[in-house]
C-alpha atoms as a PDB file:
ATOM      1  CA  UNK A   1       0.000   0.000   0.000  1.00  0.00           C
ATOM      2  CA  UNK A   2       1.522   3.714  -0.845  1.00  0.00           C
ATOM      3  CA  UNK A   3       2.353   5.758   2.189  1.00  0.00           C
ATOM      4  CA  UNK A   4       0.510   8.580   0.904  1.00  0.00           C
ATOM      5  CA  UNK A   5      -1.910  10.117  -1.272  1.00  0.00           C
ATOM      6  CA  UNK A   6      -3.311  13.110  -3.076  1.00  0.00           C
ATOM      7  CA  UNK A   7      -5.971  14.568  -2.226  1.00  0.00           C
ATOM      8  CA  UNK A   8      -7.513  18.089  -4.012  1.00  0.00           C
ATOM      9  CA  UNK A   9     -10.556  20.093  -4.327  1.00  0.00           C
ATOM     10  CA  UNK A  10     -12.535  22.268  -2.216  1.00  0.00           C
ATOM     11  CA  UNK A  11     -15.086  19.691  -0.856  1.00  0.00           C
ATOM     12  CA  UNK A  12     -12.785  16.479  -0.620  1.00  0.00           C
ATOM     13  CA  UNK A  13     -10.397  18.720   1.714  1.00  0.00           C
ATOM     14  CA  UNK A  14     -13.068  20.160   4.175  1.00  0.00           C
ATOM     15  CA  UNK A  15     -14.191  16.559   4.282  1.00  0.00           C
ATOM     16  CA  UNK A  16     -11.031  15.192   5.490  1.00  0.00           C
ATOM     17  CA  UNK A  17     -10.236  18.485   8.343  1.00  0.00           C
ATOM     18  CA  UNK A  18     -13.594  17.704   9.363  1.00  0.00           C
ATOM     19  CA  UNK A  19     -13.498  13.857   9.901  1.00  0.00           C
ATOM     20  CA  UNK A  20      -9.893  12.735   9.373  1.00  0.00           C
ATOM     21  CA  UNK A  21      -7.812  15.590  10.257  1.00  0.00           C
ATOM     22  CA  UNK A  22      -4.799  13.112  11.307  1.00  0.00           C
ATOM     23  CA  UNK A  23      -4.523  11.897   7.824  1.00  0.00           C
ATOM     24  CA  UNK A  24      -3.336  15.040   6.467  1.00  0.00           C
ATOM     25  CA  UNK A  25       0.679  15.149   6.151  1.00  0.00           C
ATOM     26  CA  UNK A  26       0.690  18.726   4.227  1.00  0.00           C
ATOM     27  CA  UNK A  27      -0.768  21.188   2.134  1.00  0.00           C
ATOM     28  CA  UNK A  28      -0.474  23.315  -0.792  1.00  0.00           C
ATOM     29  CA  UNK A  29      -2.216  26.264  -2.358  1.00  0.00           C
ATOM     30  CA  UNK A  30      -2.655  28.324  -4.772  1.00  0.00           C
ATOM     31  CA  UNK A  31      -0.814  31.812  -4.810  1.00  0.00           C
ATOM     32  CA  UNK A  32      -3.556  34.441  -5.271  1.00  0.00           C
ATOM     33  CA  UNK A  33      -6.184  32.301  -4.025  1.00  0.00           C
ATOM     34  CA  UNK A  34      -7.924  34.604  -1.372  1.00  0.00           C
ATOM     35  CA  UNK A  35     -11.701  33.141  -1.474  1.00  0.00           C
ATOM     36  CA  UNK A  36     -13.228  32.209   1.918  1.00  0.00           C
ATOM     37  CA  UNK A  37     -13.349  28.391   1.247  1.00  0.00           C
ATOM     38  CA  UNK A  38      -9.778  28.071   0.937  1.00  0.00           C
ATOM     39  CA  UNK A  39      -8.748  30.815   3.366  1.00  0.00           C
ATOM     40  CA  UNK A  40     -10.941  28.499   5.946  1.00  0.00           C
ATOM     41  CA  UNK A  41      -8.598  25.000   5.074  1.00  0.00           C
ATOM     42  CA  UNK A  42      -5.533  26.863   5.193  1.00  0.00           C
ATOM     43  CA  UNK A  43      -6.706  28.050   8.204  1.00  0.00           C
ATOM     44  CA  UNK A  44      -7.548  24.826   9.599  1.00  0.00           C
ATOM     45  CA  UNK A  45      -5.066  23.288   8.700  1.00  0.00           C
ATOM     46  CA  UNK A  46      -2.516  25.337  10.236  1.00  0.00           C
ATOM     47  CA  UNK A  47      -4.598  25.031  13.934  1.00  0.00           C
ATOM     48  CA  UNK A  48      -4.121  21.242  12.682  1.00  0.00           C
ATOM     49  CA  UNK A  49      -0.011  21.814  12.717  1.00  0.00           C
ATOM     50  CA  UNK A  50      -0.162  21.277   8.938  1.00  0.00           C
ATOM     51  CA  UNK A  51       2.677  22.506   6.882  1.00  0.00           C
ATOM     52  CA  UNK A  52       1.124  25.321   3.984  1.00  0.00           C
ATOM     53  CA  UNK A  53       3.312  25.924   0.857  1.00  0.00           C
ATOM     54  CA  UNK A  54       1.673  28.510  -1.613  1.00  0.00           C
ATOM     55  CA  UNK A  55       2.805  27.208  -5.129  1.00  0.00           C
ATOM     56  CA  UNK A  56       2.444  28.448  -8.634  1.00  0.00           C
ATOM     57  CA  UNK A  57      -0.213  26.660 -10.660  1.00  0.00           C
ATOM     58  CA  UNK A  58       1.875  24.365 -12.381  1.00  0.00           C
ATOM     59  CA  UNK A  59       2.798  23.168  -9.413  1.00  0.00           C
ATOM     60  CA  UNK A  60      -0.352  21.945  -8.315  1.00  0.00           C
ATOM     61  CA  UNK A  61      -0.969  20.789 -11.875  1.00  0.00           C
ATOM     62  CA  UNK A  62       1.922  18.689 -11.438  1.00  0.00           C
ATOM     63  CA  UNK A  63       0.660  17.130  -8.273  1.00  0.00           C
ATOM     64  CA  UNK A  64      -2.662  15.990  -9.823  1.00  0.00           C
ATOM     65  CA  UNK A  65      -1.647  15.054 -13.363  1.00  0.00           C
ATOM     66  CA  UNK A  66      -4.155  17.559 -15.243  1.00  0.00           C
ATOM     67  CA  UNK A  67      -7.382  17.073 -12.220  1.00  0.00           C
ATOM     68  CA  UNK A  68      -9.315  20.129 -11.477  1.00  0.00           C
ATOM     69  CA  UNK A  69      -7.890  21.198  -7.694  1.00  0.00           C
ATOM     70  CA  UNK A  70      -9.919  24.302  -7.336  1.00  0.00           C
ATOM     71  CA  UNK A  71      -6.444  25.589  -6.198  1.00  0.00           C
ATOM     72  CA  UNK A  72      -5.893  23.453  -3.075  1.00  0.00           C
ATOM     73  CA  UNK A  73      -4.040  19.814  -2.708  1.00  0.00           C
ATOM     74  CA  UNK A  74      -2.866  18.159  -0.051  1.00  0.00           C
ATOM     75  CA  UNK A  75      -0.714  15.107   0.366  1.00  0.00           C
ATOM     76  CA  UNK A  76      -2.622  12.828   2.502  1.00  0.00           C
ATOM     77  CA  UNK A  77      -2.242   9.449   4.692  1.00  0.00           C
ATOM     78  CA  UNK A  78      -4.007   6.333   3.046  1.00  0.00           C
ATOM     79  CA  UNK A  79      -7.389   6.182   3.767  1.00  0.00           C
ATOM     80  CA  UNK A  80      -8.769   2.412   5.319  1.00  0.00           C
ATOM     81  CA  UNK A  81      -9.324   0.191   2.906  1.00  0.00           C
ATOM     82  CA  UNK A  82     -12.610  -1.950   3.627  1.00  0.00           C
ATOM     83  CA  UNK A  83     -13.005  -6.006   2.417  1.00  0.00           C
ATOM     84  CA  UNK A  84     -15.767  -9.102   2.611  1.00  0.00           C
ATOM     85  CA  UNK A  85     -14.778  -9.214   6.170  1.00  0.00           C
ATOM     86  CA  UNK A  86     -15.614  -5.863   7.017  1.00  0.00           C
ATOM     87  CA  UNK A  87     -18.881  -6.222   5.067  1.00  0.00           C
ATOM     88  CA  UNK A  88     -19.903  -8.651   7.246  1.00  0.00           C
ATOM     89  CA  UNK A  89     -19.531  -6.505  10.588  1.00  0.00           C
ATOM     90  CA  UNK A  90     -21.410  -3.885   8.750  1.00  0.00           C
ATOM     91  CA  UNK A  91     -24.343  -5.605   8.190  1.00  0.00           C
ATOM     92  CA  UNK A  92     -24.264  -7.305  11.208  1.00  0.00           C
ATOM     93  CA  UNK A  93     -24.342  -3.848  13.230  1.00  0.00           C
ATOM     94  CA  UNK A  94     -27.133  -2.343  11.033  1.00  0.00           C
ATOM     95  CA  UNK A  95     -30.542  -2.128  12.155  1.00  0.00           C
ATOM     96  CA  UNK A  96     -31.837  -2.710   8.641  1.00  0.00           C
ATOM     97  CA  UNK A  97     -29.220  -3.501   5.903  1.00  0.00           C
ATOM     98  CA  UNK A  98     -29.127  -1.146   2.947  1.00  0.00           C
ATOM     99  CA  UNK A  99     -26.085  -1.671   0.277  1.00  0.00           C
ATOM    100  CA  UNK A 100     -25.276  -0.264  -3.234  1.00  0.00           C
ATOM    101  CA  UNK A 101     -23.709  -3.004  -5.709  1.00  0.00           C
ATOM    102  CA  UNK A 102     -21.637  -1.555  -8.593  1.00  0.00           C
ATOM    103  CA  UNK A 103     -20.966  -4.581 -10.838  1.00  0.00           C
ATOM    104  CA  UNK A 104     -18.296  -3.055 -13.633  1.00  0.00           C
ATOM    105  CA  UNK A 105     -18.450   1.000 -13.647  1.00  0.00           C
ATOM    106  CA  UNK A 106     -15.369   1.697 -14.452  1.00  0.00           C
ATOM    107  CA  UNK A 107     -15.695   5.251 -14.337  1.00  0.00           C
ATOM    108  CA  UNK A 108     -14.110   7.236 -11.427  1.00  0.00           C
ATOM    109  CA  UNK A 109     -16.587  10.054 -12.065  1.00  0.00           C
ATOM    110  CA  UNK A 110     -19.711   7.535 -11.947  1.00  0.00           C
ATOM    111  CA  UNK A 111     -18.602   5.879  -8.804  1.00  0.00           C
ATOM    112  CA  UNK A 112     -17.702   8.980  -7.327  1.00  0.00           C
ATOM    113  CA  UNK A 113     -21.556  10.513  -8.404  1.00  0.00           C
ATOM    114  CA  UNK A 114     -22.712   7.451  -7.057  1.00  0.00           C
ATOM    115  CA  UNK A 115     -21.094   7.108  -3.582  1.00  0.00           C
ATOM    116  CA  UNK A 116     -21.791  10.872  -3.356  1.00  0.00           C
ATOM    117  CA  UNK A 117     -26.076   9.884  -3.737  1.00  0.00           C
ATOM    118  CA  UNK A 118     -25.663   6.710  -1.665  1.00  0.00           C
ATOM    119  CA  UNK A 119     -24.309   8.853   1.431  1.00  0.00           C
ATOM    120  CA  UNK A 120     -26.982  10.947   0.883  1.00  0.00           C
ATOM    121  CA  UNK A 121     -29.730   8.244   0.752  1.00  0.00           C
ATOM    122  CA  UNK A 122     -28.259   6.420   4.319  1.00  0.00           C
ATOM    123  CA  UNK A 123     -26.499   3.392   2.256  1.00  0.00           C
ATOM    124  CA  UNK A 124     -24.465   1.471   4.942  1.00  0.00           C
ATOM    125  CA  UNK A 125     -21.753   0.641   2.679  1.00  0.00           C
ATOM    126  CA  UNK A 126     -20.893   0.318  -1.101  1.00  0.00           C
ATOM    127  CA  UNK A 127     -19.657  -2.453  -2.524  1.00  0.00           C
ATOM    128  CA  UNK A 128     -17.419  -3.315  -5.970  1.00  0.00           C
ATOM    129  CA  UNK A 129     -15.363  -5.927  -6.898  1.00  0.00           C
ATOM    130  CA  UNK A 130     -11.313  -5.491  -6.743  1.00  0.00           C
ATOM    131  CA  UNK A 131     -11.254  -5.917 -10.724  1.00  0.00           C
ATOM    132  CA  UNK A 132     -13.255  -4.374 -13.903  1.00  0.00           C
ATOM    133  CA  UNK A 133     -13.963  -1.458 -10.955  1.00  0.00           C
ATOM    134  CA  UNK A 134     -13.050   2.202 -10.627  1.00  0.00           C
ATOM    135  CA  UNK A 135     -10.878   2.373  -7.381  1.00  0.00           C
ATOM    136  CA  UNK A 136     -11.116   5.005  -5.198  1.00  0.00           C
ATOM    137  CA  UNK A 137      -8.731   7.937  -6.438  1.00  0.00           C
ATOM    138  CA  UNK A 138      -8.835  11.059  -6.073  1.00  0.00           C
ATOM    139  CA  UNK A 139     -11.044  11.960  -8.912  1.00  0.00           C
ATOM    140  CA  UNK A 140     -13.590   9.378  -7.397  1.00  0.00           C
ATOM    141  CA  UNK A 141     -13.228  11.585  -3.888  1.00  0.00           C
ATOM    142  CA  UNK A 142     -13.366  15.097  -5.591  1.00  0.00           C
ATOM    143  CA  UNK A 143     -16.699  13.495  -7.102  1.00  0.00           C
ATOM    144  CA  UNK A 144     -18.210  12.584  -4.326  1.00  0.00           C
ATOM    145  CA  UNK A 145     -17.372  15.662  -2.614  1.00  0.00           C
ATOM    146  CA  UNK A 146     -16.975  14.368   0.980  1.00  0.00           C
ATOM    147  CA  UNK A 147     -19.059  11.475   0.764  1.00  0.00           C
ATOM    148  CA  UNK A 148     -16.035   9.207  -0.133  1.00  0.00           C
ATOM    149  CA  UNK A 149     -14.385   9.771   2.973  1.00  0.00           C
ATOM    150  CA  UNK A 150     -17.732   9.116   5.004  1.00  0.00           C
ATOM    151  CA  UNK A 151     -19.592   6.031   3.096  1.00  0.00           C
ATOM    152  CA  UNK A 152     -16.654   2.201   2.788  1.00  0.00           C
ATOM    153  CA  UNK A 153     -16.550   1.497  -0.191  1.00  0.00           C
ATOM    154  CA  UNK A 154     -15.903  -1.981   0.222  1.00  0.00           C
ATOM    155  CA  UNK A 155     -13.637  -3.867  -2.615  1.00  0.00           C
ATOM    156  CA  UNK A 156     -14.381  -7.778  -2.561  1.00  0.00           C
ATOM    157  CA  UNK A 157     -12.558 -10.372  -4.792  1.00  0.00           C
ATOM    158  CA  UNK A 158     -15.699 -12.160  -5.541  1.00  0.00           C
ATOM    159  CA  UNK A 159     -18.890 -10.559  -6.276  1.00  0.00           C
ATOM    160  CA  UNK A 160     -21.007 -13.638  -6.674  1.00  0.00           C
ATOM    161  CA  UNK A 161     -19.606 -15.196  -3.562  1.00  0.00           C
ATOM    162  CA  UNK A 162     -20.027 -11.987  -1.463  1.00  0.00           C
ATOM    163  CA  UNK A 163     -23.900 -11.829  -2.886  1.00  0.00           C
ATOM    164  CA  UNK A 164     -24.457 -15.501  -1.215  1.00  0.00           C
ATOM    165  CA  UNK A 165     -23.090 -14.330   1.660  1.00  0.00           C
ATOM    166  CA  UNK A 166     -25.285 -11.384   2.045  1.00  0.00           C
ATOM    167  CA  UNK A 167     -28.445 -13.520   0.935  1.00  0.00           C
ATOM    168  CA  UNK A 168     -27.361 -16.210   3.922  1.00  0.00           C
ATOM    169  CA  UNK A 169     -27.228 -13.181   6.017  1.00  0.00           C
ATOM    170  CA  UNK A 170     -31.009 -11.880   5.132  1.00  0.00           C
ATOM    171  CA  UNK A 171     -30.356  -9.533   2.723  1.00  0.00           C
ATOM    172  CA  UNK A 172     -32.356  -9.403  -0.460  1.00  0.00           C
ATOM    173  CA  UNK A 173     -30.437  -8.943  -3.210  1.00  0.00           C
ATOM    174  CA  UNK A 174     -32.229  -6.554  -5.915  1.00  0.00           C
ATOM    175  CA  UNK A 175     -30.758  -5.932  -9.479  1.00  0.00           C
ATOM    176  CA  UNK A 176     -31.613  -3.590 -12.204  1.00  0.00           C
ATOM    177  CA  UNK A 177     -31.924  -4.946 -16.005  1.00  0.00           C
ATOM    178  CA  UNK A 178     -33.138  -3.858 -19.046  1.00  0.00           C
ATOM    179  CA  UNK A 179     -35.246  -7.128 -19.622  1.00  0.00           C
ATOM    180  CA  UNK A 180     -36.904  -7.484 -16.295  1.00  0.00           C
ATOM    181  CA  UNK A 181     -40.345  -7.760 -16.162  1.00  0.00           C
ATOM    182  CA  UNK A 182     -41.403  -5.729 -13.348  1.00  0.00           C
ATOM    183  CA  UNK A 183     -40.519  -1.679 -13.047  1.00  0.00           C
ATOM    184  CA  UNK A 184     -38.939  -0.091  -9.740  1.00  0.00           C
ATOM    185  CA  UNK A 185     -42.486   1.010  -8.975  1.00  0.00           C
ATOM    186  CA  UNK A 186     -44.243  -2.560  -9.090  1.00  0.00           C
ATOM    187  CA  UNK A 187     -41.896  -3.459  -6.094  1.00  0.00           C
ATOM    188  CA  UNK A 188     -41.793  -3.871  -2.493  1.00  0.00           C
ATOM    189  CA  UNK A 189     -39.260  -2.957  -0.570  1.00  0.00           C
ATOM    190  CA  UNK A 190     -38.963  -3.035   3.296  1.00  0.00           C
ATOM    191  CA  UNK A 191     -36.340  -5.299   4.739  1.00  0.00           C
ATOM    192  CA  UNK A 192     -32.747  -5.901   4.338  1.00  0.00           C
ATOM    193  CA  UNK A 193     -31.309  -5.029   0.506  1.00  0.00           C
ATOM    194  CA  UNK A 194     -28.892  -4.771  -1.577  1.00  0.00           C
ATOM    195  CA  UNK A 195     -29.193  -2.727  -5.068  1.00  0.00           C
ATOM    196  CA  UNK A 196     -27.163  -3.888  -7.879  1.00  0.00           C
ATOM    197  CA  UNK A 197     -26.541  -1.740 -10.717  1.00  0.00           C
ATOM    198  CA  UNK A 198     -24.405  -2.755 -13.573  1.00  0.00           C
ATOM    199  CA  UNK A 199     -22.174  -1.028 -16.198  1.00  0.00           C
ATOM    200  CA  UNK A 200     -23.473   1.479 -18.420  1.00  0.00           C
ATOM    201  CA  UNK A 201     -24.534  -0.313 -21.568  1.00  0.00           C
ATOM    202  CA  UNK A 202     -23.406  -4.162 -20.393  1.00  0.00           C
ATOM    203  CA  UNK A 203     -25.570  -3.860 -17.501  1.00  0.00           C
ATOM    204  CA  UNK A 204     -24.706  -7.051 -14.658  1.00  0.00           C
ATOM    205  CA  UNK A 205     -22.179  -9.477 -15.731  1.00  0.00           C
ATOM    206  CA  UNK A 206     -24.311 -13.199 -16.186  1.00  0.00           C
ATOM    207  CA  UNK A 207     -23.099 -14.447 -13.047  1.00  0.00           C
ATOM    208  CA  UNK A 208     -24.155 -11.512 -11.330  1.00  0.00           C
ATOM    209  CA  UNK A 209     -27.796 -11.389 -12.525  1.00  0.00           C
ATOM    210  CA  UNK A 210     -28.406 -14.899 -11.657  1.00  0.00           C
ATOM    211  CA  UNK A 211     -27.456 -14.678  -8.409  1.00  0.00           C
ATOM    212  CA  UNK A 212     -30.022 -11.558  -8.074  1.00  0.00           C
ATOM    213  CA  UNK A 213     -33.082 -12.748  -6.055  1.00  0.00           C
ATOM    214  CA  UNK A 214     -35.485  -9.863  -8.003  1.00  0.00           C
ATOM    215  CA  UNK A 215     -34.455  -7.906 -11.222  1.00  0.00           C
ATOM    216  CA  UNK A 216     -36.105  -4.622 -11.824  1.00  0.00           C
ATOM    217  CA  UNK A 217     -36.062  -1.954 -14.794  1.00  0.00           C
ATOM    218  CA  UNK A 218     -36.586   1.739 -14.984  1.00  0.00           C
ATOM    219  CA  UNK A 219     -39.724   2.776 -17.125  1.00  0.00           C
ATOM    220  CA  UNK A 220     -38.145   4.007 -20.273  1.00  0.00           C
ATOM    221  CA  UNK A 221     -40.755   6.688 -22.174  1.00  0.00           C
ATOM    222  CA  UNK A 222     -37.969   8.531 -24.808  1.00  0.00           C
ATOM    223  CA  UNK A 223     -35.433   7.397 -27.358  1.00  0.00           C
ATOM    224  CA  UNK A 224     -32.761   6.385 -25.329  1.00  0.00           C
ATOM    225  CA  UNK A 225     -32.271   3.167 -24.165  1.00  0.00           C
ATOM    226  CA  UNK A 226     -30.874   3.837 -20.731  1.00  0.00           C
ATOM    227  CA  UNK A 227     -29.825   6.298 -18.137  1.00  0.00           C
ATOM    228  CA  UNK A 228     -26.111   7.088 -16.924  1.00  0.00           C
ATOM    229  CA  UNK A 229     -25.105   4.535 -14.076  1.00  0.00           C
ATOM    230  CA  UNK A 230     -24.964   7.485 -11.628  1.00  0.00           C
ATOM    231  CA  UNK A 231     -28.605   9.142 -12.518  1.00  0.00           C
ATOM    232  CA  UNK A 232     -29.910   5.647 -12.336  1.00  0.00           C
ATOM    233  CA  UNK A 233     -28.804   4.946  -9.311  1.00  0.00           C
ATOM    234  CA  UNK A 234     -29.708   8.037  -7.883  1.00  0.00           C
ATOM    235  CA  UNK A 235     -33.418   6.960  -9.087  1.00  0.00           C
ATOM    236  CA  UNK A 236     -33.245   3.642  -7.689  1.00  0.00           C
ATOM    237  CA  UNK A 237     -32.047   4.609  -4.705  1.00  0.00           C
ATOM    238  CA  UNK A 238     -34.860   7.418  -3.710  1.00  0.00           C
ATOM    239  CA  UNK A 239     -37.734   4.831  -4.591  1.00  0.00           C
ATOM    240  CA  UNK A 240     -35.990   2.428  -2.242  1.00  0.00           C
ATOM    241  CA  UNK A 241     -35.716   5.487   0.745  1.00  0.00           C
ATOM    242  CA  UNK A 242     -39.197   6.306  -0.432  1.00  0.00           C
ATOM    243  CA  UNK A 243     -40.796   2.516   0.647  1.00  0.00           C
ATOM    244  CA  UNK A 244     -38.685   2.155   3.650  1.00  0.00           C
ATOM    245  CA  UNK A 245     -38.976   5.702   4.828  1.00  0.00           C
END
């Protein structure tokens, strides 16, 4: 495991002061950069005993290999990395089970969109398998504005094997397809679940879906044929918070 990270953009670095201040090894700005939001960090983080360094803009270019840092990066401890065994203790110390499956999206944007909605719709934990899966960089945690550093994203080596676990646990396993019968809307749901979404355009992989215990669709009125992983999900999710709310 590397011994440090980066870390940039506005959001991702008040999220790490506010919740893991010890992870953050130093910082740099922006010269010129006088707006409250980043006047506020530096501030921080010098109360924190962080080292500031005001750099040119290449600089910080440098640093993130062409990302958008909003003029403020900061080299950064790892952050915990969560596996099936952690999954388990999760579930086991939630009232009611409620976990986003992302089987293939491969796009740090989408799974940063998405981690970013499932913190906001009280998802106990996110889970992707360790290949054919965007990891969690810092694109993925400038995404998800925050909600990266809140929500584990939980990497597991075998997706079908972690969905039997969950189902021997009393989780219901839910997954979205294009050929399902039944909409979102036709669809109970109360207890334990997980949501599965698939890769934009592939959808599940086979093993996946057939380890699903329900497959639902999205009504579809217009031309296109699907949604974007991360609007989907956002959808999915809601109706789910909706029923059990």
């Amino acid at each position: 495991m590397a011994q440090q990270e980066w870390l940039y953009g506005i959001h991702a670095l008040e999220s790490i002061i506010l919740r893991e201040p010890e992870r953050l090894i130093e910082l740099f700005v922006l010269k010129g950069r006088e707006d409250k939001s980043i006047h506020d960090i530096v501030s921080q983080a010098r109360s924190l005993g962080t080292s500031v360094q005001f750099c040119q803009r290449k600089t910080l270019d440098d640093k993130v290999d062409g990302g958008q840092h909003q003029g403020v990066v900061a080299k950064v401890k790892p952050a915990k990395q969560y596996n099936e065994n952690d999954l388990a203790a999760i579930v086991e110390s939630s009232k009611l089970p409620f976990l986003l499956i992302l089987d293939g999206v491969t796009d740090p944007h989408n799974l940063g969109a998405c981690l970013r909605t499932a913190d906001a719709a009280g998802v106990d934990a996110v889970v992707v398998p360790k290949d054919k899966s965007a990891a969690l960089t810092p694109v993925v945690r400038k995404v998800a504005c925050g909600a990266a550093d809140v929500i584990p994203l939980v990497q597991v080596t075998n997706l079908a094997r972690t969905i039997r676990d969950l189902q021997d646990a009393g989780v219901w396993i839910v997954g979205t397809a294009g050929e399902a019968e039944n909409d979102i809307y036709d669809c109970k749901f109360k207890g334990p679940m997980a949501l599965v979404m698939g890769a934009e355009g592939k959808g599940m992989r086979r093993l996946t879906r057939e380890h699903c215990d329900e497959l639902i669709k999205l009504p579809m009125a217009g031309s296109v044929s699907s949604l974007n992983v991360s609007v989907a999900t956002g959808v999915c999710l809601y109706e789910i918070v909706r029923q059990r709310g």
